[in-house]
Protein backbone atom coordinates (compact mmCIF):
# COMPACT_ATOMS: atom_id res chain seq x y z
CA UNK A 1 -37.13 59.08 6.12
CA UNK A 2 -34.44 56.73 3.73
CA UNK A 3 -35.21 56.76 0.45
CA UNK A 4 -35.51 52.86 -0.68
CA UNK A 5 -34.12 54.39 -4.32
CA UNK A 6 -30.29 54.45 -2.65
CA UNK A 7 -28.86 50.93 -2.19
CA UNK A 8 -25.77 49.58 -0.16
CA UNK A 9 -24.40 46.15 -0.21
CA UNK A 10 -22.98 45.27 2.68
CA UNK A 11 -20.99 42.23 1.99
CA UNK A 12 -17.50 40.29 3.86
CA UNK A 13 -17.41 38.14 7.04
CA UNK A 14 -20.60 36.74 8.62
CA UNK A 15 -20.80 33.64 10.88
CA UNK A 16 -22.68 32.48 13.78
CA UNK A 17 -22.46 33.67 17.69
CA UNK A 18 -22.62 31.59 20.62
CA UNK A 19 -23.09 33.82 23.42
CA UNK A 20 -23.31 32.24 26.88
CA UNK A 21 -25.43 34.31 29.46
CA UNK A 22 -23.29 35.07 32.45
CA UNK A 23 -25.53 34.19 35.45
CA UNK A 24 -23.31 36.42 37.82
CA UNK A 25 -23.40 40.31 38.26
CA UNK A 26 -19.50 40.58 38.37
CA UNK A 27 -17.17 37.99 37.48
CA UNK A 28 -13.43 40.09 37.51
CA UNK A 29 -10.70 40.35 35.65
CA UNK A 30 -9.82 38.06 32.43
CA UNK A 31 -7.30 36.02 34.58
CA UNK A 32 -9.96 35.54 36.41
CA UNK A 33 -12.48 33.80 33.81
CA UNK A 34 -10.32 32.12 31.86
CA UNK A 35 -8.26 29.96 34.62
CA UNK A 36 -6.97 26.19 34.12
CA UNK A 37 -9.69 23.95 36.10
CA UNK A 38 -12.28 26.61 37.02
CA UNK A 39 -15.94 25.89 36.37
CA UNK A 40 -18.04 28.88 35.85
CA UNK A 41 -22.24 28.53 35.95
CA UNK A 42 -23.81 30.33 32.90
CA UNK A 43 -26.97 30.01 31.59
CA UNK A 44 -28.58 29.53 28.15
CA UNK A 45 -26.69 30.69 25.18
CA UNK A 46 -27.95 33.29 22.92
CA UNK A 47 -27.06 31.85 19.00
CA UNK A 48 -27.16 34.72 16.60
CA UNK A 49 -25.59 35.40 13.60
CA UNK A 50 -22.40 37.60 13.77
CA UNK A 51 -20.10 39.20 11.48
CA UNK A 52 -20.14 42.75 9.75
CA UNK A 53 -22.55 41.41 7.14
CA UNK A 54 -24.74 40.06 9.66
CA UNK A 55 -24.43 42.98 12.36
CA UNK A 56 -23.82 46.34 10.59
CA UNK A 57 -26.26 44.81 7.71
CA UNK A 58 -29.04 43.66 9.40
CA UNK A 59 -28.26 46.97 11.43
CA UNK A 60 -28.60 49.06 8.35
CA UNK A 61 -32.05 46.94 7.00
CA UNK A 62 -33.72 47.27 10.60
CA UNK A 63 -32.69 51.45 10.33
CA UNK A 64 -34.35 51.37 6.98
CA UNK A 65 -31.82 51.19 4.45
CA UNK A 66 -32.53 48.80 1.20
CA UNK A 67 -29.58 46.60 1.98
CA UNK A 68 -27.90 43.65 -0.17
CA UNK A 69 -25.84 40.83 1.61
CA UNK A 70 -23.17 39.01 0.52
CA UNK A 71 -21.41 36.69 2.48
CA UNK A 72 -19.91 32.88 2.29
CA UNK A 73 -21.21 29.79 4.44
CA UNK A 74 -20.85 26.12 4.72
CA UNK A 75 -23.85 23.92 3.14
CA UNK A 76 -23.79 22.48 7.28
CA UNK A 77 -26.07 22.84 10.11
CA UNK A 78 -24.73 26.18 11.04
CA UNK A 79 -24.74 27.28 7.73
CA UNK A 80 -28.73 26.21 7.38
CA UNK A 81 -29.02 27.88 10.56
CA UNK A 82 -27.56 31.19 9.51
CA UNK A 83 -30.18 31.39 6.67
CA UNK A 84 -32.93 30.44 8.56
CA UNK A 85 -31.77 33.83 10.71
CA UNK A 86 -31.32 35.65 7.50
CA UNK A 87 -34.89 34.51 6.14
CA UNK A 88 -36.45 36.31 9.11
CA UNK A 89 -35.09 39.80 7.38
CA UNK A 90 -35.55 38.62 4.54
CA UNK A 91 -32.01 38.99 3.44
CA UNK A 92 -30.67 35.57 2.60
CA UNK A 93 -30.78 35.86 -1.03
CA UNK A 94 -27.21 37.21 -1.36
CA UNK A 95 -25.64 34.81 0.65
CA UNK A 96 -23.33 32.24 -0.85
CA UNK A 97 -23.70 28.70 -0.15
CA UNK A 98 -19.96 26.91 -0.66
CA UNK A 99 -19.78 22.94 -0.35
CA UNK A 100 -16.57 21.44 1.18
CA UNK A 101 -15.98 24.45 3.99
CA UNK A 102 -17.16 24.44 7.16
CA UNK A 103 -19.65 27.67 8.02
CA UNK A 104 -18.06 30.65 10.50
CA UNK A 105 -18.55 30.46 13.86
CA UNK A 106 -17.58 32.50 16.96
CA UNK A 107 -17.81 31.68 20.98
CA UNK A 108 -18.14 34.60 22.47
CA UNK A 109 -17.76 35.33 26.15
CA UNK A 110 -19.07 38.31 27.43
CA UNK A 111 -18.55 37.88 31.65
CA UNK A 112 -20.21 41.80 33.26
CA UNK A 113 -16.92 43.80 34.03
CA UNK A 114 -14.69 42.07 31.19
CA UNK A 115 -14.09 43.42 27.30
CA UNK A 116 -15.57 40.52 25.28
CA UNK A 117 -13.30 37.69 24.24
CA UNK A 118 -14.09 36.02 20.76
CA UNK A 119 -13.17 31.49 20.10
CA UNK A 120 -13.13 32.26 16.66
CA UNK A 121 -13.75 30.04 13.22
CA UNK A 122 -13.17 31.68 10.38
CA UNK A 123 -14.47 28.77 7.80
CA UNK A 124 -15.91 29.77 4.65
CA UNK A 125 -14.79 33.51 5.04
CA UNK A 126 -11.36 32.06 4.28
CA UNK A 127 -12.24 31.62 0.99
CA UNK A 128 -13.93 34.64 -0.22
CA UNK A 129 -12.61 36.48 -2.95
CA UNK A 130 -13.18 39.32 -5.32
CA UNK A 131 -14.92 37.25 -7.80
CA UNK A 132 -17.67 36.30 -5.51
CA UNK A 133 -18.98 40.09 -6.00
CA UNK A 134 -20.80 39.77 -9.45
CA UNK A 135 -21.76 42.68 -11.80
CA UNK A 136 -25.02 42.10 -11.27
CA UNK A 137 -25.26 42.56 -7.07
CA UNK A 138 -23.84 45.90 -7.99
CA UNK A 139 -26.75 47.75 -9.90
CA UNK A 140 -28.58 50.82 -8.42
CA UNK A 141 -26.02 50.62 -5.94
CA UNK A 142 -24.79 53.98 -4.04
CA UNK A 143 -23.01 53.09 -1.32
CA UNK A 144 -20.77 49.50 -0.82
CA UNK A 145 -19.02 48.34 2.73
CA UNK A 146 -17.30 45.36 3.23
CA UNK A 147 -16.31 44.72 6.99
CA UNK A 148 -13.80 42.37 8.31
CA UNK A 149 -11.12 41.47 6.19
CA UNK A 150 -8.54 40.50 8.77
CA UNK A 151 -10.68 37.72 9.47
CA UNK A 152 -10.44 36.84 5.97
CA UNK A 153 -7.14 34.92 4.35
CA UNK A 154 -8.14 35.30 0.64
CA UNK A 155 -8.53 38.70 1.08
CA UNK A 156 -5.55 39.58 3.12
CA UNK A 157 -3.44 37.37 1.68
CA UNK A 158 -0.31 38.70 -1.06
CA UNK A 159 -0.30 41.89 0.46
CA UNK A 160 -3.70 42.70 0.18
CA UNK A 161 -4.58 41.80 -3.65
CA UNK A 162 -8.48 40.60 -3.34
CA UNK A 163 -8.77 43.23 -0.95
CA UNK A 164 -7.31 46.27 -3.39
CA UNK A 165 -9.60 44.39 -6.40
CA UNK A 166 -12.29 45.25 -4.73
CA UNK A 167 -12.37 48.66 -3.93
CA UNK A 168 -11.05 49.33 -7.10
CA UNK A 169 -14.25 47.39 -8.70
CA UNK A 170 -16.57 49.32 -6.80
CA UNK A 171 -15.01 53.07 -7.04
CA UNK A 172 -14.86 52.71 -10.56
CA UNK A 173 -18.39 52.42 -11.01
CA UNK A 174 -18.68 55.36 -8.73
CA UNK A 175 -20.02 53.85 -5.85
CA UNK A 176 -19.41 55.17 -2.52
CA UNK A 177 -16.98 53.06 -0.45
CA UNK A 178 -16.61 52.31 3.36
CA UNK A 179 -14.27 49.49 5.14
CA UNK A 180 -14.80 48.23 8.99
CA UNK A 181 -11.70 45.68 10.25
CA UNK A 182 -12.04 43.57 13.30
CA UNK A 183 -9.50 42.54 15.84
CA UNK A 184 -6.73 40.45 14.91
CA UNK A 185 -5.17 37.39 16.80
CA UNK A 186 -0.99 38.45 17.64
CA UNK A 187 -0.33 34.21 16.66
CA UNK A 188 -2.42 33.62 13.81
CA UNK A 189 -1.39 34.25 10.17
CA UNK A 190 -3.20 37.23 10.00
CA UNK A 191 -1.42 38.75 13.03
CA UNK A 192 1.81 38.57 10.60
CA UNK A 193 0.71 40.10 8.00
CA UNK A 194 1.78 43.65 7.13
CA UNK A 195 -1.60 45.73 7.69
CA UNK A 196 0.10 48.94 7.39
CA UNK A 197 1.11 48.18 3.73
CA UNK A 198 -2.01 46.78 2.85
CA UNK A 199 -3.91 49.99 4.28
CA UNK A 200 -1.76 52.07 2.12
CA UNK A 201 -2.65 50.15 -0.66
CA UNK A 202 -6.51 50.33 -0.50
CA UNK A 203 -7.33 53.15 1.44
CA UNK A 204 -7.12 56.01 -1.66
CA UNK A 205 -10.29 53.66 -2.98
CA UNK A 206 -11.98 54.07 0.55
CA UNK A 207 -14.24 56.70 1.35
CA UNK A 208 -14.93 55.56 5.12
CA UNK A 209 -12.79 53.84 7.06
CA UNK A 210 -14.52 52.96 10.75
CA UNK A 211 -11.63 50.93 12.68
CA UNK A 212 -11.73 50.17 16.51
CA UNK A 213 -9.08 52.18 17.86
CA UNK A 214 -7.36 48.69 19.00
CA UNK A 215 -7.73 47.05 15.49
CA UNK A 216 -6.28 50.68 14.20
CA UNK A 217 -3.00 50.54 16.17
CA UNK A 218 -2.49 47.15 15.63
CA UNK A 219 -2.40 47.55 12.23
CA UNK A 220 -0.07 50.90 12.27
CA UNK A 221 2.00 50.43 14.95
CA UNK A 222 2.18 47.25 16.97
CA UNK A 223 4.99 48.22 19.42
CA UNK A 224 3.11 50.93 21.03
CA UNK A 225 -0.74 48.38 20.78
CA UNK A 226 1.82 46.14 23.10
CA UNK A 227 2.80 48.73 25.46
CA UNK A 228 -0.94 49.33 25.32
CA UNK A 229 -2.07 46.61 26.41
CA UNK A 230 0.65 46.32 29.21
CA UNK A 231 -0.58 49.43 30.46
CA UNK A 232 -4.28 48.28 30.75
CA UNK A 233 -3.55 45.13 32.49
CA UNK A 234 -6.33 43.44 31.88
CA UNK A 235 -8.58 45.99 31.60
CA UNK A 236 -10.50 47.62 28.75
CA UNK A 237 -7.77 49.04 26.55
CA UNK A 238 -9.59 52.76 26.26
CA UNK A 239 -9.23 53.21 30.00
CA UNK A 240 -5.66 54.24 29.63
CA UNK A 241 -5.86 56.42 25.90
CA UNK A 242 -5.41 60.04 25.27
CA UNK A 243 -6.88 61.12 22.40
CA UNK A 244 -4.02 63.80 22.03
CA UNK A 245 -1.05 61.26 22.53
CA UNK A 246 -2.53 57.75 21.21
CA UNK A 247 -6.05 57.94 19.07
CA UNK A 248 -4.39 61.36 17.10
CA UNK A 249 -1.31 60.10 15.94
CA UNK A 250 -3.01 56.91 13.92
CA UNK A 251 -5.25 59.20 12.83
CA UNK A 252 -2.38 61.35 11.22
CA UNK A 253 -1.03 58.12 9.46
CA UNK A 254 -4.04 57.62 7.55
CA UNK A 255 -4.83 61.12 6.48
CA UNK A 256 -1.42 60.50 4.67
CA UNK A 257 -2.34 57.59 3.17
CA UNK A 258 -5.17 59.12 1.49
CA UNK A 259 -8.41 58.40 3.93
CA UNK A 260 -10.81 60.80 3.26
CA UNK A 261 -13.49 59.98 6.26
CA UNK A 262 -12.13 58.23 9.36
CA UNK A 263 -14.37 57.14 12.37
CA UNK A 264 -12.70 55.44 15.22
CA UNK A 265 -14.04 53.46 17.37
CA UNK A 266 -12.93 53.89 21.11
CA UNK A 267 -15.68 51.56 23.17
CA UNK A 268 -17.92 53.11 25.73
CA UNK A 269 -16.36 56.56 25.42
CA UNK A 270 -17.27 57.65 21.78
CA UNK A 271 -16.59 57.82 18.76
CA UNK A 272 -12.99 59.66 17.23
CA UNK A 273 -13.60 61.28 13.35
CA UNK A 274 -11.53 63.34 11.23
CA UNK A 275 -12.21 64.04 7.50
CA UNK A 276 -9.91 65.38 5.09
CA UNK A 277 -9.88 68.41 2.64
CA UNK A 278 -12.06 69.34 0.46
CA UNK A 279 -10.59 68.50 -2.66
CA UNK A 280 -9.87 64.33 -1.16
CA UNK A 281 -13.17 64.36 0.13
CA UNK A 282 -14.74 65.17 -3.06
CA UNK A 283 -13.73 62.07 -4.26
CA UNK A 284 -16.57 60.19 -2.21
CA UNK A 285 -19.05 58.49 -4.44
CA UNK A 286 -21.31 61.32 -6.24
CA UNK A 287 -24.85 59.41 -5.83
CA UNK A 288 -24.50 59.99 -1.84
CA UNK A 289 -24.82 64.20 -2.84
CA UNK A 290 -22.40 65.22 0.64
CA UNK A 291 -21.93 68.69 1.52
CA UNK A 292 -18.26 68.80 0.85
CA UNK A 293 -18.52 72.47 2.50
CA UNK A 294 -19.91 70.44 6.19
CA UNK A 295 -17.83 67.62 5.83
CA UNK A 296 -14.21 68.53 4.97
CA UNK A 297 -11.58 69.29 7.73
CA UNK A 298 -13.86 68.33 10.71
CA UNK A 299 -12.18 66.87 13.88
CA UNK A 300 -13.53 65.73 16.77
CA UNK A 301 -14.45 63.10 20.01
CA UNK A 302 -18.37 62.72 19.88
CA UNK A 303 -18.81 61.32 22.93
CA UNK A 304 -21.52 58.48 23.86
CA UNK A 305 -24.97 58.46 25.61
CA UNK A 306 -25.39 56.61 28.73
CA UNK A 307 -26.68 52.81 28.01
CA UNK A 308 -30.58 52.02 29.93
CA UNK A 309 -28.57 49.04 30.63
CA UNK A 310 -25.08 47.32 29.86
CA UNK A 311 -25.63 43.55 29.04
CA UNK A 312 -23.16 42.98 26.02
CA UNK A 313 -20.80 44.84 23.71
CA UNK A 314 -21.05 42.38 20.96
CA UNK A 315 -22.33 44.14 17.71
CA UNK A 316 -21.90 47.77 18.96
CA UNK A 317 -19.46 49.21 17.47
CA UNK A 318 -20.91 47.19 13.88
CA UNK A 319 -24.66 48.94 14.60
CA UNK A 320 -23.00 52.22 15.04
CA UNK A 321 -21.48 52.21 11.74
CA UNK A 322 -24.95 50.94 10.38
CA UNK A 323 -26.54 54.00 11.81
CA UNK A 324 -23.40 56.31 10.21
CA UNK A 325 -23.86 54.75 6.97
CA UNK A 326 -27.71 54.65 6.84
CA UNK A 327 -27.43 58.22 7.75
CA UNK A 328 -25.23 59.17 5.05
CA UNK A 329 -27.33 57.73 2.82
CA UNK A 330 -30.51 58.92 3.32
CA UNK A 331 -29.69 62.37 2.60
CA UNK A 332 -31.04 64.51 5.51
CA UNK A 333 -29.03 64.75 7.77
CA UNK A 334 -25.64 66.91 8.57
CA UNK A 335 -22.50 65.69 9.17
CA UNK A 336 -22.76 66.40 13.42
CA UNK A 337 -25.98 64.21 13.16
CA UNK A 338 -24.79 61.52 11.12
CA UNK A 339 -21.97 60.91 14.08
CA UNK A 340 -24.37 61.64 16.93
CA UNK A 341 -27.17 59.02 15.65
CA UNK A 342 -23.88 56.36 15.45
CA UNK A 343 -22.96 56.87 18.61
CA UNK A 344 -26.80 57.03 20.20
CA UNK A 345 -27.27 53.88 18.58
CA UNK A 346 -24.05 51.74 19.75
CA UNK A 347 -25.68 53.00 23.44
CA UNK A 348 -28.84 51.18 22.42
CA UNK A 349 -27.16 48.24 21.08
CA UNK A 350 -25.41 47.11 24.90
CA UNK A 351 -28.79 46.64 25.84
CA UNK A 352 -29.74 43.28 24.63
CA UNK A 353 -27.08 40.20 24.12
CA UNK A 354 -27.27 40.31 20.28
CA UNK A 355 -25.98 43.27 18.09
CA UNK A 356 -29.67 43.93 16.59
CA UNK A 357 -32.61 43.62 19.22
CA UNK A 358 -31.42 46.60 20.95
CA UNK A 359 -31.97 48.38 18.50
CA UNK A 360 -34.50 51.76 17.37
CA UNK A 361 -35.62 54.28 14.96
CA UNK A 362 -33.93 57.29 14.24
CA UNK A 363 -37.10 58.97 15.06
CA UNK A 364 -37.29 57.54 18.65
CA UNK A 365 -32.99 58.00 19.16
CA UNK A 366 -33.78 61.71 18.15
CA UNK A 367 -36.96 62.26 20.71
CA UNK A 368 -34.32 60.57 23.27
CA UNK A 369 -31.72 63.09 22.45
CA UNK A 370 -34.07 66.20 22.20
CA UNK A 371 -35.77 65.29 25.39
CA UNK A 372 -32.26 65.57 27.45
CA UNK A 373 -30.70 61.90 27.09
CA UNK A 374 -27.36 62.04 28.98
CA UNK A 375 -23.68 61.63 27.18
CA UNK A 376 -21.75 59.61 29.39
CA UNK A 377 -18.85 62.03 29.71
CA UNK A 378 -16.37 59.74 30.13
CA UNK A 379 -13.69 62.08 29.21
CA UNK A 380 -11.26 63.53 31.67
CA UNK A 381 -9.68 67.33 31.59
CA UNK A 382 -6.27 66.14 29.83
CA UNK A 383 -8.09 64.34 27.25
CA UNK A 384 -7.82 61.26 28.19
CA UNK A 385 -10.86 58.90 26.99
CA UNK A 386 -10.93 57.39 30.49
């Protein structure tokens, strides 16, 4: 069981989700959904709040973690309607309420067959900044993750600079660190931005970084993300990766830059880690006690359990890195289960529309796994991911 005595904040982007329900069984490819003049019958939306504070936070306070939020919103309808979402978790307290912005919002379509594609207001998230992390959210803490920064212009902006202040804040009061991106629009402001410099900047103040594997090459090298996404054609990106030749090779850039845990994200197949040395990885926060011995110089593809059902993606990857963290933090369990119990629970997330009703205990993932719940194996021979 978590002990309540360790803390996280979880703190970053958060807005709300408009998910239309997809009345059809199989709609195609993107071109498909998305065509000049077509009218496509759905039925009623599913409004939840999204985000990394709402998904992997919530995530982590349904697990059983004693979780923090911090996030910015809009003093507007969706803004009241976010903390009327929060109040259910009782987890609003955190949240900052900014007049004169508008509160984040995100229209996601989720057709069966189709990787999700996000209409995306960033709003008050814009205007976040290191400040808005006081002294005072930080005490008893022991482990801190902020998700979604390239959603986020304050924080991305000069290079970096809010970004970098507050990783530096938080490691230098010895509190474990861990950073989750999201996917970045090519045209937007963002999408110029040099993410590779910025990475280099703030990563040595990172203990765990947990990029999608898209978001990751983006980031470090956007001629061969292009080439990627030629090559899929429309299709999920992961169908056409080899851990060897693609996933690797990132993976390599940010051992350099000083990562000490990496978990990437590569959709339905699994999860990619690699750790570094001992002597880097000692540098993780020393209120989490890790076995430096179990998790230094560990490489692998832990590969994912098949779904009961496959409704939507949204929030998987977030409630997988909920179930890593809250993991980590309660103390008992190894490295191997820390990554098994993320990927078991992005399986349960698909389940349900939302990134949190899917979800269960560690206790009933764990009878799941120990009475013979299937991996996927989505792996092929040459180690390809699809």
């Amino acid at each position: 069981m978590l002990k309540k005595s360790k803390k996280v904040v979880v703190a970053g982007h958060i807005c709300l989700d408009i998910t239309p329900n997809f009345s059809s069984d199989k709609v195609g490819k993107l071109q498909e959904v998305l065509m000049p003049g077509k009218l496509i019958n759905v039925e009623q939306a599913d409004i939840h709040t999204g985000g990394a504070v709402a998904n992997t936070g919530l995530g982590m306070k349904i697990l059983g973690a004693d979780v923090k939020l911090i996030g910015k919103i809009g003093q507007d309808s969706f803004g009241k309607l976010v903390l009327d979402i929060l109040d259910e978790y009782d987890a609003s307290a955190g949240m900052i309420s900014s007049p004169n912005v508008s509160t984040s919002y995100s229209i996601v379509i989720t057709p069966p067959g189709v990787d999700r594609i996000f209409l995306h207001n960033p709003g008050a998230n814009d205007t976040f900044q290191a400040n808005d992390i006081k002294d005072d959210m930080l005490e008893d803490v022991s482990m801190f993750h902020f998700g979604y920064p390239t959603l986020m212009k304050n924080i991305y902006q000069n290079e970096g600079e809010e970004l970098l202040k507050i990783f530096k804040k938080i490691k230098e009061l010895n509190i474990a660190t861990s950073l989750d991106m999201a996917a970045i629009d090519a045209t937007s402001e963002a999408g110029k931005v040099d993410w590779t410099k910025i990475l280099e900047r703030v990563l040595p103040y990172v203990d765990f970084f947990v990029p999608s594997v898209e978001e990751l090459c983006f980031m470090l090298d956007r001629e061969k993300y292009e080439e990627w996404i030629r090559k899929a054609d429309g299709n999920d990106i992961t169908s056409i990766l080899s851990i060897n030749n693609d996933v690797k090779p990132l993976a390599d850039k940010l051992m350099n830059m000083g990562a000490k845990v990496v978990l990437v994200k590569c959709g339905a197949p699994g999860l990619y880690y690699r750790t570094a040395e001992k002597s880097i990885v000692a540098g993780i926060g020393s209120n989490l006690n890790i076995d430096l011995e179990s998790w230094a110089n560990r490489e692998g593809f832990e590969e994912s359990y098949e779904p009961e059902k496959v409704i939507s993606g949204t929030g998987a990857g977030d409630t997988s890195i909920a179930a890593f963290l809250t993991a980590i933090l309660s103390g008992g369990y190894t490295f191997e289960k820390c990554i098994q119990l993320a990927v078991a629970t992005g399986a349960s997330c698909v389940s349900e529309y939302d990134a949190l009703s899917g979800l269960e205990s560690f206790e009933k993932i764990e009878k799941k796994i120990n009475d013979g719940w299937k991996k996927q194996h989505l792996l092929k021979e040459n180690n390809n991911i699809c």
